[in-house]
PDB file of N, CA and C in Angstrom:
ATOM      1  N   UNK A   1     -71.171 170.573 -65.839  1.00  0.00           N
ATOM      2  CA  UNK A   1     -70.782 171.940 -65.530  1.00  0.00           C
ATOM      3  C   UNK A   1     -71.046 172.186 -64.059  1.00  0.00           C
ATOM      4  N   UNK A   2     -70.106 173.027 -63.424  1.00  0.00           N
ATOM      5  CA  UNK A   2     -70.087 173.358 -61.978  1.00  0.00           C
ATOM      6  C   UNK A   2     -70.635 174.594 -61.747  1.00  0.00           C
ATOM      7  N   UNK A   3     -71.555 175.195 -61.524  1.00  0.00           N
ATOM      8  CA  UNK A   3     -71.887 176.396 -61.092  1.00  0.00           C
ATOM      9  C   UNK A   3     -70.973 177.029 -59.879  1.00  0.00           C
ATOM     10  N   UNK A   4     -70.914 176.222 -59.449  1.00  0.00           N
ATOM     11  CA  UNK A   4     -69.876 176.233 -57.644  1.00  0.00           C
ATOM     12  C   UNK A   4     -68.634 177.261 -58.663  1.00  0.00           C
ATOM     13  N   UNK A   5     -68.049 176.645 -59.566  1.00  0.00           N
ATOM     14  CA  UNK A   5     -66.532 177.166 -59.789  1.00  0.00           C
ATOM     15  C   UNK A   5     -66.898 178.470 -60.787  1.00  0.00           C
ATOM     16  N   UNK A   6     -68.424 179.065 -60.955  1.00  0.00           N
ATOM     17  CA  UNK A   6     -67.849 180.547 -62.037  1.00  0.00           C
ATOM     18  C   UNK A   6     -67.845 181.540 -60.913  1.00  0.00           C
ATOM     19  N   UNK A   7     -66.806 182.627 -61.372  1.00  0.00           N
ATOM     20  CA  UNK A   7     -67.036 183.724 -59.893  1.00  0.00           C
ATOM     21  C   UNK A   7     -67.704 184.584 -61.045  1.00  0.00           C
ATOM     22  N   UNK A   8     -68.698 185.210 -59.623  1.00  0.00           N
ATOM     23  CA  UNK A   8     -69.447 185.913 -60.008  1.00  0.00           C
ATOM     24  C   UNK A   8     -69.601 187.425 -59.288  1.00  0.00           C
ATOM     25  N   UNK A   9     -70.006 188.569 -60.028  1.00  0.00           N
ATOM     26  CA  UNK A   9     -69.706 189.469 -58.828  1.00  0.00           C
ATOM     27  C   UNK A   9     -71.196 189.467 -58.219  1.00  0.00           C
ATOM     28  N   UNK A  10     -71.558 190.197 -57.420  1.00  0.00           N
ATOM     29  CA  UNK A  10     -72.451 190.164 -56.489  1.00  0.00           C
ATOM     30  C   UNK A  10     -73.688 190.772 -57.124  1.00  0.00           C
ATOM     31  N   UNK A  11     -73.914 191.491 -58.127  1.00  0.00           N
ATOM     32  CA  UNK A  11     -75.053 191.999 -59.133  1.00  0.00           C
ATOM     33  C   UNK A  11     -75.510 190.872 -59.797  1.00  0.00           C
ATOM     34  N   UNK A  12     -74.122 190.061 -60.594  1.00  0.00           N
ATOM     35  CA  UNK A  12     -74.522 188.830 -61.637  1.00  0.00           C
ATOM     36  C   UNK A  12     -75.220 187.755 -60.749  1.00  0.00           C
ATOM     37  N   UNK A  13     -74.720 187.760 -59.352  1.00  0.00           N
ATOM     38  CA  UNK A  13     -75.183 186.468 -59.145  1.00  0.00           C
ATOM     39  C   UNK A  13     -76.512 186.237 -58.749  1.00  0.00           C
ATOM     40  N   UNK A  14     -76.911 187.295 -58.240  1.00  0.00           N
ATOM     41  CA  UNK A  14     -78.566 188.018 -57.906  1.00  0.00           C
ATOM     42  C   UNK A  14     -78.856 187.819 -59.418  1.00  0.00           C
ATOM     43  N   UNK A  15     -78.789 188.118 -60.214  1.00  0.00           N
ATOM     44  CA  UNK A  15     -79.593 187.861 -61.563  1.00  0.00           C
ATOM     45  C   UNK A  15     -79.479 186.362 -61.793  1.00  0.00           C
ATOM     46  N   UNK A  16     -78.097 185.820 -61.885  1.00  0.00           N
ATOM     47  CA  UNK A  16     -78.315 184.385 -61.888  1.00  0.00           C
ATOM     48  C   UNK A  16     -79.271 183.352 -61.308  1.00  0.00           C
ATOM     49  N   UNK A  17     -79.054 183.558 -60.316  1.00  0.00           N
ATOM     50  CA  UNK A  17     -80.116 183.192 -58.754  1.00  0.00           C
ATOM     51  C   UNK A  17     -81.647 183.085 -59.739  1.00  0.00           C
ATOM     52  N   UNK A  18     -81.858 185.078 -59.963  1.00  0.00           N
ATOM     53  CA  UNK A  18     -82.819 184.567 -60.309  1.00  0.00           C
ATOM     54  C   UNK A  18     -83.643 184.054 -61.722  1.00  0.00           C
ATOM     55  N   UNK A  19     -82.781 184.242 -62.566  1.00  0.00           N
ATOM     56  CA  UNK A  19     -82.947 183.436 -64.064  1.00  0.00           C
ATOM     57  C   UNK A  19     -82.602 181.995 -63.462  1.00  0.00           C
ATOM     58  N   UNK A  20     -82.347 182.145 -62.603  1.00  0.00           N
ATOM     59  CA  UNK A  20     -82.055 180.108 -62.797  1.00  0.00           C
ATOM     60  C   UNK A  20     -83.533 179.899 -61.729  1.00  0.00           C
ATOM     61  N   UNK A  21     -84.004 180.466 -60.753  1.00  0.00           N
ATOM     62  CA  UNK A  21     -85.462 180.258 -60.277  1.00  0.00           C
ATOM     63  C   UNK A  21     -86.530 179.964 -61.288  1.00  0.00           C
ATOM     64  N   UNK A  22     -86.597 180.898 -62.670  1.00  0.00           N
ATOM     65  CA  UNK A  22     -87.226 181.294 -63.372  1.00  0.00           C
ATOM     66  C   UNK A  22     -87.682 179.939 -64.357  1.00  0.00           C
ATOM     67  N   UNK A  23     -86.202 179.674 -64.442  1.00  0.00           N
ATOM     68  CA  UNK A  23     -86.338 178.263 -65.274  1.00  0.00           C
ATOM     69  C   UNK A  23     -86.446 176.754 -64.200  1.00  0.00           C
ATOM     70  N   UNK A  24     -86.255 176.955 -63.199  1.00  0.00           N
ATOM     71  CA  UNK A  24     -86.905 176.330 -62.380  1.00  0.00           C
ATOM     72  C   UNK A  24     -88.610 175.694 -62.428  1.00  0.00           C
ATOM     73  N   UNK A  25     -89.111 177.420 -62.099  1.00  0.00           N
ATOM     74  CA  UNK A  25     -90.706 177.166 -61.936  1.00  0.00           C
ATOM     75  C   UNK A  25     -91.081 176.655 -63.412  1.00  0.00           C
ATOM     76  N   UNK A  26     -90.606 176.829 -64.852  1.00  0.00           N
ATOM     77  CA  UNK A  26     -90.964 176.497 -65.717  1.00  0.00           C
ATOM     78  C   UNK A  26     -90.949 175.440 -66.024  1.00  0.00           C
ATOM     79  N   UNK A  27     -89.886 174.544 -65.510  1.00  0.00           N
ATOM     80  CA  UNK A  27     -90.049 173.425 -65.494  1.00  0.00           C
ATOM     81  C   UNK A  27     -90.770 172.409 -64.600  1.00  0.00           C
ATOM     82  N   UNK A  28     -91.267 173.002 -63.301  1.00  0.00           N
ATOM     83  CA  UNK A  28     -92.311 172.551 -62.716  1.00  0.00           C
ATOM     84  C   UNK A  28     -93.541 172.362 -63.430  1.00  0.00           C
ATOM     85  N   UNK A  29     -93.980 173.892 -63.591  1.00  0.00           N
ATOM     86  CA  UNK A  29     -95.174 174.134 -64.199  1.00  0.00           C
ATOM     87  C   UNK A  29     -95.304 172.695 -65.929  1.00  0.00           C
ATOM     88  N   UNK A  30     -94.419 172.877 -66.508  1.00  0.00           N
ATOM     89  CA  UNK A  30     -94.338 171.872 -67.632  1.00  0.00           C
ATOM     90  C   UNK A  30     -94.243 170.287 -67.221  1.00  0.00           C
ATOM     91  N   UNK A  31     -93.912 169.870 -66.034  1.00  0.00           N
ATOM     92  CA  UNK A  31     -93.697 168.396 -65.550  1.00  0.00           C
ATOM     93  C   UNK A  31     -94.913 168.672 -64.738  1.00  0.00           C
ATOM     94  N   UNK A  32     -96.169 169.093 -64.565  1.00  0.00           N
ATOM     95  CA  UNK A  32     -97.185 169.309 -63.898  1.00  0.00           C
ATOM     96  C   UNK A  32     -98.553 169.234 -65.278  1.00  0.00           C
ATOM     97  N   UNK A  33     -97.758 169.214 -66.219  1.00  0.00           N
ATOM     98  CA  UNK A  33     -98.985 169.299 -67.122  1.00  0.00           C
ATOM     99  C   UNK A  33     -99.409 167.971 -67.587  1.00  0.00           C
ATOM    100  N   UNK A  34    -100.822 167.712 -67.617  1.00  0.00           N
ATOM    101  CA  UNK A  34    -101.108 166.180 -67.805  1.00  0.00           C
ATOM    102  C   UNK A  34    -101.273 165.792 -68.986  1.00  0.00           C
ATOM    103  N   UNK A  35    -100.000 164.897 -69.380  1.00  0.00           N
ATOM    104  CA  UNK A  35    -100.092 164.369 -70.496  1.00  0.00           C
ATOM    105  C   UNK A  35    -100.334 162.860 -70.983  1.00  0.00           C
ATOM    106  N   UNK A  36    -100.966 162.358 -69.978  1.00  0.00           N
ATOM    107  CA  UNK A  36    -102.179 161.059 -70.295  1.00  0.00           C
ATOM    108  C   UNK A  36    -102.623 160.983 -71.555  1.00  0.00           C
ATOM    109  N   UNK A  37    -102.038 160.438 -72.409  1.00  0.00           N
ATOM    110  CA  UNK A  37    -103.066 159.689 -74.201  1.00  0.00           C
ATOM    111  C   UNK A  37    -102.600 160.787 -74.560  1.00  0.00           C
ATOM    112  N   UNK A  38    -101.608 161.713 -74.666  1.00  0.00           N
ATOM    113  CA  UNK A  38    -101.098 162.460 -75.522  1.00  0.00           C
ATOM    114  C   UNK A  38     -99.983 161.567 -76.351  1.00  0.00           C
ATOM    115  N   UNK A  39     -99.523 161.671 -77.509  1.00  0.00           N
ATOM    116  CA  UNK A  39     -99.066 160.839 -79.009  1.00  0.00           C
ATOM    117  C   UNK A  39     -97.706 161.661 -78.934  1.00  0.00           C
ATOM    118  N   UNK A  40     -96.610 160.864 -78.490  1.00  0.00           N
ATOM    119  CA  UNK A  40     -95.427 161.507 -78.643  1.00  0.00           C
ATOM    120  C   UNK A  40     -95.095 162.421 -80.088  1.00  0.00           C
ATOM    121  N   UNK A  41     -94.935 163.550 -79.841  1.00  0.00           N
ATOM    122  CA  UNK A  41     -94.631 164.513 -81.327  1.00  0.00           C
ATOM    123  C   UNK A  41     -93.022 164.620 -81.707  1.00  0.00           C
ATOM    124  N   UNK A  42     -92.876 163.753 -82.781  1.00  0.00           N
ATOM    125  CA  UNK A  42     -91.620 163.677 -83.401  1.00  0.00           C
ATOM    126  C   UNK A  42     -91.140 164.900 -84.142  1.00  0.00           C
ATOM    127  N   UNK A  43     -92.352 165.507 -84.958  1.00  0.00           N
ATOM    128  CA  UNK A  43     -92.006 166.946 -85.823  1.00  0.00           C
ATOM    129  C   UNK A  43     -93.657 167.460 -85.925  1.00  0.00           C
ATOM    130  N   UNK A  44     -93.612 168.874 -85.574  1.00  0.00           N
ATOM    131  CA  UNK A  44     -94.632 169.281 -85.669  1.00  0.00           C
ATOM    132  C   UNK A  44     -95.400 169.387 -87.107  1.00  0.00           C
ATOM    133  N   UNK A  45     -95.250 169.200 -88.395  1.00  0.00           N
ATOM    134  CA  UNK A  45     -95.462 169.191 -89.510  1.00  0.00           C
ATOM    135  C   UNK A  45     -95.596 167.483 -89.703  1.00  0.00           C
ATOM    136  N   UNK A  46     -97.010 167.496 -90.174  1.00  0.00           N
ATOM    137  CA  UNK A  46     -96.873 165.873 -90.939  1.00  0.00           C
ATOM    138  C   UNK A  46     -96.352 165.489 -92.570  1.00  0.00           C
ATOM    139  N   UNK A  47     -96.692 166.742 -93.020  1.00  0.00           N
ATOM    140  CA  UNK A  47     -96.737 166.808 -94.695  1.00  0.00           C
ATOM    141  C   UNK A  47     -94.938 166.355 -95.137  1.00  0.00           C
ATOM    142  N   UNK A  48     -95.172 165.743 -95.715  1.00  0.00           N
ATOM    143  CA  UNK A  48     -93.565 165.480 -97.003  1.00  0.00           C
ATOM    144  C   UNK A  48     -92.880 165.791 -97.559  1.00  0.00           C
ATOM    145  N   UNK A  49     -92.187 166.572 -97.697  1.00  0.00           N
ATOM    146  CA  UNK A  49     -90.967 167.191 -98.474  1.00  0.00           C
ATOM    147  C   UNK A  49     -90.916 166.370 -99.397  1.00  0.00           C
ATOM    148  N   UNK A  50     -91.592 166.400-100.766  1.00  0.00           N
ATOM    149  CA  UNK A  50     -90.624 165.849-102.029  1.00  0.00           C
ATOM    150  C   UNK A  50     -89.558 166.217-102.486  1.00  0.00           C
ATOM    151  N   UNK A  51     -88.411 165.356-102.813  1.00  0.00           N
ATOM    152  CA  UNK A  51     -87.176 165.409-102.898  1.00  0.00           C
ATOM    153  C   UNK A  51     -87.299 165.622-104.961  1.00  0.00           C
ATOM    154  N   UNK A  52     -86.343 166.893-105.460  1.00  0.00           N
ATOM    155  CA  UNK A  52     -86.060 166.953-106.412  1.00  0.00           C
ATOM    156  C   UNK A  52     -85.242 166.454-107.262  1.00  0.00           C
ATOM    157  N   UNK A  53     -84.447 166.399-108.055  1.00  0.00           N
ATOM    158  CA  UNK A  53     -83.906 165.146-108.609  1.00  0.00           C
ATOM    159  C   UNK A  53     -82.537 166.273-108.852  1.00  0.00           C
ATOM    160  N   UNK A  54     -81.434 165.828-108.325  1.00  0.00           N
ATOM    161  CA  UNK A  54     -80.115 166.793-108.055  1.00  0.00           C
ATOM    162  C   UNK A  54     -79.609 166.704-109.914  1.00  0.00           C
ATOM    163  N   UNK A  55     -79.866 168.055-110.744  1.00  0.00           N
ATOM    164  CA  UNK A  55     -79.473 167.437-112.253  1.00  0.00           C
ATOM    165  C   UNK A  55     -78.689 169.268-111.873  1.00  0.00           C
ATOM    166  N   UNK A  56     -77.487 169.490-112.659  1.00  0.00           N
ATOM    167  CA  UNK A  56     -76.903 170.718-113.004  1.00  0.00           C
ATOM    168  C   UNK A  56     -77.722 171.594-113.479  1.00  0.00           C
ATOM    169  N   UNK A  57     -77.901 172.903-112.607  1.00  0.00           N
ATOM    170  CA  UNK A  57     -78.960 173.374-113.892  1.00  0.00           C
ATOM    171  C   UNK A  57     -78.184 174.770-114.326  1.00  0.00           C
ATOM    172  N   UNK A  58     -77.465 175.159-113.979  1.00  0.00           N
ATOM    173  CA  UNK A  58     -75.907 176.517-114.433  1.00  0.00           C
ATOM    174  C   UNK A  58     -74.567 175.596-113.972  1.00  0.00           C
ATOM    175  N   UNK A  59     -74.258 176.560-115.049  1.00  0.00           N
ATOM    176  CA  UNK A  59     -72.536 175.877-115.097  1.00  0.00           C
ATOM    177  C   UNK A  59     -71.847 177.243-114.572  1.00  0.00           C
ATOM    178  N   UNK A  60     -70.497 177.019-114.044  1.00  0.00           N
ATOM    179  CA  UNK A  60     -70.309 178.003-113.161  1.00  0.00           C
ATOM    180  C   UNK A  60     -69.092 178.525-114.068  1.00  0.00           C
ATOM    181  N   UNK A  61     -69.339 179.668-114.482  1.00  0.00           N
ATOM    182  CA  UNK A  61     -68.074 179.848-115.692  1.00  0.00           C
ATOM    183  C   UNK A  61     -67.161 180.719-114.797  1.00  0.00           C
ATOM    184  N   UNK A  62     -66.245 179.754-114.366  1.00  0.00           N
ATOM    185  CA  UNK A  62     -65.080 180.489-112.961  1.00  0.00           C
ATOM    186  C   UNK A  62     -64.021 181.481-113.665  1.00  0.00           C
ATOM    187  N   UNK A  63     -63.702 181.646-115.035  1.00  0.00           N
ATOM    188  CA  UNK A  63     -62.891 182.893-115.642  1.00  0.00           C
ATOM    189  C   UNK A  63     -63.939 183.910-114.993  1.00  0.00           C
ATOM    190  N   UNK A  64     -65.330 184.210-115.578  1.00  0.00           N
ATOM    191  CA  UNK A  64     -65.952 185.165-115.906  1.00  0.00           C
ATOM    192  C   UNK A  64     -66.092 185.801-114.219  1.00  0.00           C
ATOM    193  N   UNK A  65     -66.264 185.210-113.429  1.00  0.00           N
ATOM    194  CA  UNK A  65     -66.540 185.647-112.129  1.00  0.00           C
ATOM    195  C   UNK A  65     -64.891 185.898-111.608  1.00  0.00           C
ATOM    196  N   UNK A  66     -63.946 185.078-112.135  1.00  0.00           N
ATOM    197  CA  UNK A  66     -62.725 185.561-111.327  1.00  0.00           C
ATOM    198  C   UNK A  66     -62.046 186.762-112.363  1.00  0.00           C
ATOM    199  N   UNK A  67     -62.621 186.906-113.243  1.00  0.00           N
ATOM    200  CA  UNK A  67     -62.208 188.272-114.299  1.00  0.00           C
ATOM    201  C   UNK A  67     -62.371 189.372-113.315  1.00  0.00           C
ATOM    202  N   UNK A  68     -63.559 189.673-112.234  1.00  0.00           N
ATOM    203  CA  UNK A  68     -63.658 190.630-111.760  1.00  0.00           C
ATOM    204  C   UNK A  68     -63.136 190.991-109.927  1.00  0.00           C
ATOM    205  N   UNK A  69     -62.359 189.588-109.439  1.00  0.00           N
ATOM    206  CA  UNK A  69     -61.736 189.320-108.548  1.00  0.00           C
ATOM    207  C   UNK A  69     -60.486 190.894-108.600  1.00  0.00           C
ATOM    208  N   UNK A  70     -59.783 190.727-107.131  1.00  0.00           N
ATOM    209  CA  UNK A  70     -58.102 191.731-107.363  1.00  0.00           C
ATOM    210  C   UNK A  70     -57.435 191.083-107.592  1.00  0.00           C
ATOM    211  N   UNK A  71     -57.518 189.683-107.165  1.00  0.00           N
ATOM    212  CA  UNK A  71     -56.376 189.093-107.537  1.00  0.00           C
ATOM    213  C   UNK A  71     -56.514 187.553-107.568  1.00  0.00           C
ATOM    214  N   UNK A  72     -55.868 186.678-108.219  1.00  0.00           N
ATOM    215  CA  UNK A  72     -56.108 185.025-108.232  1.00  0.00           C
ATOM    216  C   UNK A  72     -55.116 184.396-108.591  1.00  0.00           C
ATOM    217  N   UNK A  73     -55.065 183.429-108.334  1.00  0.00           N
ATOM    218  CA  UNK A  73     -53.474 182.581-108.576  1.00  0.00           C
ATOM    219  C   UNK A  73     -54.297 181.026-108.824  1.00  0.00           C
ATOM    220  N   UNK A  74     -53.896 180.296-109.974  1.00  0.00           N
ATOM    221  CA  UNK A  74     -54.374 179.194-109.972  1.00  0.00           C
ATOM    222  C   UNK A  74     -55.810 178.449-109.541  1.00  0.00           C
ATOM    223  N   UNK A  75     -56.608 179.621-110.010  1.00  0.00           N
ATOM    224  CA  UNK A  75     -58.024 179.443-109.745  1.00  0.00           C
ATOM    225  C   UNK A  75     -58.396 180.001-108.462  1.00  0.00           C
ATOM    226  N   UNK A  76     -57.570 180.126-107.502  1.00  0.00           N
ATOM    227  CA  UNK A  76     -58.158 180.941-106.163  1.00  0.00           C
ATOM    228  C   UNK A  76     -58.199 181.748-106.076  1.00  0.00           C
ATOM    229  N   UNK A  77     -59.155 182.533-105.005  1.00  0.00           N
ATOM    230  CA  UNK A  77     -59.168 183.963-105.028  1.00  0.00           C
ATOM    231  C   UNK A  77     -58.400 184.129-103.701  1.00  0.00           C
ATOM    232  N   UNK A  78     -56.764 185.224-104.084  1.00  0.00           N
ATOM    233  CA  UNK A  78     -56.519 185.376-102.732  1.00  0.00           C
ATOM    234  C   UNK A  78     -56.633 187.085-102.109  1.00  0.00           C
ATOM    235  N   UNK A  79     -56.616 186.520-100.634  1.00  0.00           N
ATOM    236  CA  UNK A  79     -57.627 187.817-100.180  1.00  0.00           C
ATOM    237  C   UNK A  79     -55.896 188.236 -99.157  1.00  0.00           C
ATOM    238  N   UNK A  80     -56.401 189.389 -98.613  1.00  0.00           N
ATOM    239  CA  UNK A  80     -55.485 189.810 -97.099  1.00  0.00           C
ATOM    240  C   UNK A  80     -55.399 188.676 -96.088  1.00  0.00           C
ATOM    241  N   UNK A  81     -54.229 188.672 -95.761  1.00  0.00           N
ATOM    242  CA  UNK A  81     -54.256 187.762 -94.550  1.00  0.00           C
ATOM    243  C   UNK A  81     -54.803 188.300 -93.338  1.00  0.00           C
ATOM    244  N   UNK A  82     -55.565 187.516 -92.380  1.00  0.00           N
ATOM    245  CA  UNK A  82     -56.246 188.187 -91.622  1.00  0.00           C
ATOM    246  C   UNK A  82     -55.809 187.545 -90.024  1.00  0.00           C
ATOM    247  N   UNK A  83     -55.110 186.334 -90.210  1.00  0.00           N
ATOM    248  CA  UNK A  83     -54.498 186.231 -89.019  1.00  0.00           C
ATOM    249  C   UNK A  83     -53.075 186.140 -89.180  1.00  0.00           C
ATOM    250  N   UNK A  84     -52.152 186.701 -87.978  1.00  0.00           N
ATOM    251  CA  UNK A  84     -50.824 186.588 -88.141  1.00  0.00           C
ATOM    252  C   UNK A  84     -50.228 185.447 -87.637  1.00  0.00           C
TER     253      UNK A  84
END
């Protein structure tokens, strides 16, 4: 990305300027911090997610929910068109 090519008016770019200083010093300040014998952190959580066992547990009775639809054609529900 080119910063050079967005126009900007003369308010935005004073704010730009200085949100982009901002994240500047932050990234100083963070490449300044000593991380000697620190243990690269892959995910902050060590604990395990046990995985459940994927079995059906409702059946989806598609009359009863499309009984209360406006309208359906061959199992779909059709709605307003919303782009032309």
């Amino acid at each position: 990305m080119r910063l050079a090519a967005l126009r900007l008016e003369s308010g935005e770019r004073h704010l730009l300027q200085a949100n982009l200083q901002k994240i500047v010093r932050l990234i100083d300040t963070m490449q300044s911090a000593d991380t000697d014998g620190v243990e690269p952190l892959d995910h902050p959580l060590d604990g395990v997610q046990p995985l459940r066992p994927d079995n059906v547990t409702e059946v989806v009775d598609r009359d009863r929910f499309q009984s209360a639809a406006p309208e359906v054609r061959d199992g779909l529900y059709l709605v307003p068109r919303v782009v032309e």
